[in-house]
N, C-alpha and C. Protein backbone atom coordinates (compact mmCIF):
# COMPACT_ATOMS: atom_id res chain seq x y z
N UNK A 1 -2.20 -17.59 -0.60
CA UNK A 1 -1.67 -16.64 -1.56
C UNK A 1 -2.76 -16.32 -2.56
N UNK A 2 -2.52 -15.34 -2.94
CA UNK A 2 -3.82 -14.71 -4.18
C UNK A 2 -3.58 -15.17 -5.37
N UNK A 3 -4.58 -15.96 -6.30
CA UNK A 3 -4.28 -16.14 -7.02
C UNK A 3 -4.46 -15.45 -8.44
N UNK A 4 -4.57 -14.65 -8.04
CA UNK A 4 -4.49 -13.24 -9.07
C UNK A 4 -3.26 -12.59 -9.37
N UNK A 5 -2.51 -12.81 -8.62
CA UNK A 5 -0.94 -12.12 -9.11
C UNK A 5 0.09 -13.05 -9.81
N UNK A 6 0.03 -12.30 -11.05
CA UNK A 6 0.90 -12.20 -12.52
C UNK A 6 2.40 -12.48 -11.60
N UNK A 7 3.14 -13.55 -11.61
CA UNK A 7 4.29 -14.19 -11.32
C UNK A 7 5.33 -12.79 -12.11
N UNK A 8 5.32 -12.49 -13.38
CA UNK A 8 6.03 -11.53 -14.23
C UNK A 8 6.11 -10.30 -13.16
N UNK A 9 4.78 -10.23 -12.56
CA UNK A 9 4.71 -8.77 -11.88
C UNK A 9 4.87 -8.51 -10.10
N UNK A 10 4.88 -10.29 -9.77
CA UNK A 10 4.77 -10.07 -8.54
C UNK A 10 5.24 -9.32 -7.55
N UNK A 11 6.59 -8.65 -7.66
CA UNK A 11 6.85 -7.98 -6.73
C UNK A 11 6.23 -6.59 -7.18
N UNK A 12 5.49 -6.17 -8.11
CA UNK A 12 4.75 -4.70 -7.64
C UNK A 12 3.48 -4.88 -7.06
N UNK A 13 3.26 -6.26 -7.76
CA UNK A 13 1.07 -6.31 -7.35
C UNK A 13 1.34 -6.55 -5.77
N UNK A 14 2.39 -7.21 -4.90
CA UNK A 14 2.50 -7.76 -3.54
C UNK A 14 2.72 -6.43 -3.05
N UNK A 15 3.97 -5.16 -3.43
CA UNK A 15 4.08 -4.03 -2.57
C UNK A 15 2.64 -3.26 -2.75
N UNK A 16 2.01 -3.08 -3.84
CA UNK A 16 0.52 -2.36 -4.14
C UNK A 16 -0.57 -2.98 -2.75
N UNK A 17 -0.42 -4.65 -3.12
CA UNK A 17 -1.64 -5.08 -2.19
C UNK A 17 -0.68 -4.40 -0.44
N UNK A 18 0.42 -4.31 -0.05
CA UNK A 18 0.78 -4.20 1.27
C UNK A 18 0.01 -2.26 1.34
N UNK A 19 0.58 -2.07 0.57
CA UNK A 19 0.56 -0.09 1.08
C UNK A 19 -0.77 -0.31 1.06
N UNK A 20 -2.19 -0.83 0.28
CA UNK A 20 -2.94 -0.58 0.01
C UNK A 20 -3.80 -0.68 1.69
N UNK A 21 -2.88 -2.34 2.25
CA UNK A 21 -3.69 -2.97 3.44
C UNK A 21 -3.13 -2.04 4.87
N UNK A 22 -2.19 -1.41 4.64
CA UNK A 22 -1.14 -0.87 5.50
C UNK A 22 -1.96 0.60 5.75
N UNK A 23 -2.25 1.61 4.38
CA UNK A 23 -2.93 2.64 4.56
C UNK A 23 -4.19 2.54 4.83
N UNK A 24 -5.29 1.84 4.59
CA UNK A 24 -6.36 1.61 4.77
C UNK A 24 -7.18 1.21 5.90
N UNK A 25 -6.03 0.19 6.92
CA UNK A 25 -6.58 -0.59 8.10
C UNK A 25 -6.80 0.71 9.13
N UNK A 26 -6.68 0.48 10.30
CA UNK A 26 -7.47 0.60 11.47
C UNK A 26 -5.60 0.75 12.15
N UNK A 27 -4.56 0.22 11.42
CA UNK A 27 -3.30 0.62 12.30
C UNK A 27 -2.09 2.23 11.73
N UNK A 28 -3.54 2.72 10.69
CA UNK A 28 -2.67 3.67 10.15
C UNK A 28 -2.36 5.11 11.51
N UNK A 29 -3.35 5.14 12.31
CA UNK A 29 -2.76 5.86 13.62
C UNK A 29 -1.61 5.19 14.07
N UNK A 30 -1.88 4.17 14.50
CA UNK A 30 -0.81 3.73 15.19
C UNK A 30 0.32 3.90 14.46
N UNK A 31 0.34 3.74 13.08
CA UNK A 31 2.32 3.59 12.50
C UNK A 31 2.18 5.52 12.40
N UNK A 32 0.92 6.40 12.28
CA UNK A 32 1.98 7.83 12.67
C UNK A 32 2.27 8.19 14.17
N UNK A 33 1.62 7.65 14.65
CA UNK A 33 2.30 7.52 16.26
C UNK A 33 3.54 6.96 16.52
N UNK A 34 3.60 6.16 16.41
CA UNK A 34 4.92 5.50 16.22
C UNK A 34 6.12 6.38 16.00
N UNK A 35 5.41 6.53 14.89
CA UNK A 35 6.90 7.10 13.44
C UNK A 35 6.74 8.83 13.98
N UNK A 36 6.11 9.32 14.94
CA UNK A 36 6.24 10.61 15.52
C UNK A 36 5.07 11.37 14.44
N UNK A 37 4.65 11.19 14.04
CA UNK A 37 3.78 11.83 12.70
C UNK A 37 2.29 12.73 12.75
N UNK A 38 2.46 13.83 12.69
CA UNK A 38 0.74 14.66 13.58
C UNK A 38 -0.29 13.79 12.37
N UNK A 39 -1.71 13.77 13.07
CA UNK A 39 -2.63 13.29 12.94
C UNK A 39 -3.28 14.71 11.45
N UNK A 40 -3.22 14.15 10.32
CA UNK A 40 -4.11 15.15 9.13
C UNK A 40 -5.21 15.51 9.75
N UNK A 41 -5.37 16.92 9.25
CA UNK A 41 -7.04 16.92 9.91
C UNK A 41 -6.74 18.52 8.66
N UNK A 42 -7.98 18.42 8.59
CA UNK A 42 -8.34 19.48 7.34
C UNK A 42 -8.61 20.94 7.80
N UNK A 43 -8.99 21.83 6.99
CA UNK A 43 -9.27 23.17 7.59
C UNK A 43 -10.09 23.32 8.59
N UNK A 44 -11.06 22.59 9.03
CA UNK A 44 -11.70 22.81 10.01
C UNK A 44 -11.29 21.92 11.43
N UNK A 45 -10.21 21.59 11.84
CA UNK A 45 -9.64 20.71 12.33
C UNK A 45 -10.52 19.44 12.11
N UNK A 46 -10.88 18.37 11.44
CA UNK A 46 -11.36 17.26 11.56
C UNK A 46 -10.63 16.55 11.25
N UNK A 47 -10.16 15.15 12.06
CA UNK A 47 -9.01 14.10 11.40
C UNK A 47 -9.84 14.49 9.90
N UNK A 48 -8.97 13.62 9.02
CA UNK A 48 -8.59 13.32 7.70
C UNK A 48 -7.98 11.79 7.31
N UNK A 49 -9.19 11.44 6.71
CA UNK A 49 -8.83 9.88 6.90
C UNK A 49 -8.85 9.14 5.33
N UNK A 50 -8.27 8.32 5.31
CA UNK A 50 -8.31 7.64 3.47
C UNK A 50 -9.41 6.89 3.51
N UNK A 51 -10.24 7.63 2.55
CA UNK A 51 -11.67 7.27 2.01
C UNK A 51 -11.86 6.19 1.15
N UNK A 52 -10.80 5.78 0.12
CA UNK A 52 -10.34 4.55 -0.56
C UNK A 52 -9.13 4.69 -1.32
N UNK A 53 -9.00 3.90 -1.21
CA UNK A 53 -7.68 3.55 -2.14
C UNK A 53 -7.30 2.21 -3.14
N UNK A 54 -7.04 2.29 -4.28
CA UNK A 54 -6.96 1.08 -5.62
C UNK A 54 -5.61 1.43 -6.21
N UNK A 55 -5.43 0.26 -7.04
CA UNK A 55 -4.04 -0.14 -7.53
C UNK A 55 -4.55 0.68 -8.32
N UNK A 56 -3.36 0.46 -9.59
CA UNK A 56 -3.54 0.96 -10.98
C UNK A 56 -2.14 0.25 -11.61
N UNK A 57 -2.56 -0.11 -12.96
CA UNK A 57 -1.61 -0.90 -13.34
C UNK A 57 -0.34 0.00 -14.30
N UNK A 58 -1.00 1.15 -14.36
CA UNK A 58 0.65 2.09 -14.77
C UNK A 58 0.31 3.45 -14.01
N UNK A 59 0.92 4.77 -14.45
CA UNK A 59 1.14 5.27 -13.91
C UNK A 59 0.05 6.45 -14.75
N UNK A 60 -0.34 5.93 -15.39
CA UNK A 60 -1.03 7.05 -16.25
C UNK A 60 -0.68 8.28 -17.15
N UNK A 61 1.11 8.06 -17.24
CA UNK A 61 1.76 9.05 -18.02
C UNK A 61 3.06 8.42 -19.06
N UNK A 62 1.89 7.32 -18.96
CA UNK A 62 2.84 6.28 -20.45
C UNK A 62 4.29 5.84 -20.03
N UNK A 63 4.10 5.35 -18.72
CA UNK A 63 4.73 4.24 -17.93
C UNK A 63 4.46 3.10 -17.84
N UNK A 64 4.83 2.10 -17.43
CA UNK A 64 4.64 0.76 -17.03
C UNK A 64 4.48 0.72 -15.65
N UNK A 65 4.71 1.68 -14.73
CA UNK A 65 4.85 1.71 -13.23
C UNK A 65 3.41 1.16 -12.41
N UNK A 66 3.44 0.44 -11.67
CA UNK A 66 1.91 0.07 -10.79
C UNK A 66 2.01 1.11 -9.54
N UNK A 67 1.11 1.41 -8.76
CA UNK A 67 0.55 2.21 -7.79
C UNK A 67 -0.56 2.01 -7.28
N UNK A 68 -0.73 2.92 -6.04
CA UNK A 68 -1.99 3.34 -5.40
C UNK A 68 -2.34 4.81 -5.61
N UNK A 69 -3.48 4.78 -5.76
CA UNK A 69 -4.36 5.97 -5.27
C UNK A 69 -5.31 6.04 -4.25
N UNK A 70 -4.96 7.21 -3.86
CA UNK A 70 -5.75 7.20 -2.20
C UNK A 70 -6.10 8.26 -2.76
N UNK A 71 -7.64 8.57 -2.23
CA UNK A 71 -8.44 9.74 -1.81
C UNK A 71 -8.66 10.15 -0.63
N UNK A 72 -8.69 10.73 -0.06
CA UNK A 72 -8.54 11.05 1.46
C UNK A 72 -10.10 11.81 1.53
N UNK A 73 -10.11 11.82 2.93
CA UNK A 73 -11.96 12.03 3.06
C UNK A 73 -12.25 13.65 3.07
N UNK A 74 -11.08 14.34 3.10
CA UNK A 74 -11.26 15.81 2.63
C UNK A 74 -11.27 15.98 1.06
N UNK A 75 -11.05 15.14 0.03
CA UNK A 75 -11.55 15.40 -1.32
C UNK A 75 -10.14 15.36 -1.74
N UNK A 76 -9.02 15.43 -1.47
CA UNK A 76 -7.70 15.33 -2.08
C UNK A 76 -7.48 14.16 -2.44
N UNK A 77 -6.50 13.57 -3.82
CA UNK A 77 -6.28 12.21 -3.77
C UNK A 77 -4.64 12.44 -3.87
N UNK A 78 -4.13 11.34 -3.76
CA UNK A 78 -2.49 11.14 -3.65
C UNK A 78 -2.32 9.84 -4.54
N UNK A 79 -0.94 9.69 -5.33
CA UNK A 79 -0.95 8.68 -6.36
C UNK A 79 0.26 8.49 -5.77
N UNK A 80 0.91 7.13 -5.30
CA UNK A 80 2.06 6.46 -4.89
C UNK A 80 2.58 5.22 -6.34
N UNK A 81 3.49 5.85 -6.63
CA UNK A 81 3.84 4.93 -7.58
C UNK A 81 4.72 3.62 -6.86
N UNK A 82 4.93 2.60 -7.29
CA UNK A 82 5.55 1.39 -7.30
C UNK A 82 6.43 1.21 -8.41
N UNK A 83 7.64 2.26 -8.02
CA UNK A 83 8.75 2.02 -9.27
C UNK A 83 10.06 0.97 -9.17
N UNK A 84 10.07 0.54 -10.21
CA UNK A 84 11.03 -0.49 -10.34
C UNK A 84 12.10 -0.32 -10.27
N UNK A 85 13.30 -0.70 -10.11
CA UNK A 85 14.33 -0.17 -10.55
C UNK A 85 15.21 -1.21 -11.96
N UNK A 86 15.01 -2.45 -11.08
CA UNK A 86 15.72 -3.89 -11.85
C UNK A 86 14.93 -5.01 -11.56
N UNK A 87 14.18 -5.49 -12.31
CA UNK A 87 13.81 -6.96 -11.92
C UNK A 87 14.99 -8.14 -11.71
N UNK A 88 14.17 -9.28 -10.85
CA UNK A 88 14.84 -10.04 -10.50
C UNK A 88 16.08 -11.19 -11.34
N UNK A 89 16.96 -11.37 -11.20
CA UNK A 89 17.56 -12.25 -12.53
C UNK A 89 17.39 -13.60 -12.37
N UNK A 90 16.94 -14.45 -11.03
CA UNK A 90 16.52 -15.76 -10.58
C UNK A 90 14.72 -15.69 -10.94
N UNK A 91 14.86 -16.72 -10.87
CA UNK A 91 12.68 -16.91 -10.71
C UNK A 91 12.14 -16.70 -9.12
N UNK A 92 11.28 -16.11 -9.19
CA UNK A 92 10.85 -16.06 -7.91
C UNK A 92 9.66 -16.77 -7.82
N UNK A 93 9.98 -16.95 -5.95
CA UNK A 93 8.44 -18.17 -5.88
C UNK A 93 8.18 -17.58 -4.76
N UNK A 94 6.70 -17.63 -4.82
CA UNK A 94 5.56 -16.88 -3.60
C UNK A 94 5.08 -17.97 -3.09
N UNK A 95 5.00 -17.40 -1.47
CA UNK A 95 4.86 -18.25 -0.87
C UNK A 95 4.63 -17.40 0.68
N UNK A 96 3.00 -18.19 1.54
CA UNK A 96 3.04 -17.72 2.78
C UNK A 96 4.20 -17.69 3.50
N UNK A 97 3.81 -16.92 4.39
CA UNK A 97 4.98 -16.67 5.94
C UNK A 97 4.11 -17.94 6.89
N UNK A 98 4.78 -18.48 7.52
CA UNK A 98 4.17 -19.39 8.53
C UNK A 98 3.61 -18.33 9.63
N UNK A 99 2.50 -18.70 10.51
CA UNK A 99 1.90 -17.82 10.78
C UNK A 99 3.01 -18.00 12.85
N UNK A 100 2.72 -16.74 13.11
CA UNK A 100 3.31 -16.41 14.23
C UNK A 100 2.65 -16.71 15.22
N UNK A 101 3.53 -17.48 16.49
CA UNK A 101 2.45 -17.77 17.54
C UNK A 101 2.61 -16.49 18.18
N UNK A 102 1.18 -16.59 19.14
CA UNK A 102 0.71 -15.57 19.77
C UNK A 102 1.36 -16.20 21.08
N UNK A 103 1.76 -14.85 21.78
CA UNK A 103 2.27 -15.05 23.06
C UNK A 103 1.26 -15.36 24.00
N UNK A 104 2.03 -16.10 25.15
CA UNK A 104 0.64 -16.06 26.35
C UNK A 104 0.62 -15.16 27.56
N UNK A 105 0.06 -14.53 28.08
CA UNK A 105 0.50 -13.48 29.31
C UNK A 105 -0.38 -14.24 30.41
């Protein structure tokens, strides 16, 4: 577990770090394939791919909200907020997933 995430905040810094690892990897074809989704590609048909992407700890319009920003490699950026609705009323405790065995073929 990271030990950088604020217990107070954990469930936004954990959804921030997922979208962040989720948009960024090498399986973002695969989940718009999946999910039926055409491939971005910019005015000149060239895919269109996320160039980087970082948290941010509000929203930049005098919120408390956490997010991502993605820039995409055609020069556009996109801001995904991480809005709350209700925090939790128990304490929460973080903690790995046991890791999954791999099948054998």
């Amino acid at each position: 577990m990271r030990d950088d995430i604020d217990d107070e905040y954990a469930h936004e810094e954990i959804l921030q770090a997922v979208v962040i690892h989720l948009l960024t990897s090498d399986e973002l074809d695969r989940l718009c394939d999946d999910a039926g989704l055409p491939e971005l590609v910019d005015g000149d048909g060239h895919p269109v791919h996320i160039h980087s992407a970082r948290s941010y700890r509000d929203a930049e319009v005098l919120t408390l909200d956490r997010g991502v920003w993605l820039e995409l490699s055609d020069g556009s950026v996109f801001g995904l907020t991480v809005k709350k609705s209700r925090r939790p009323n128990t304490e929460v405790t973080l903690h790995r997933r046991p890791p999954t065995p791999k099948s054998r073929h």
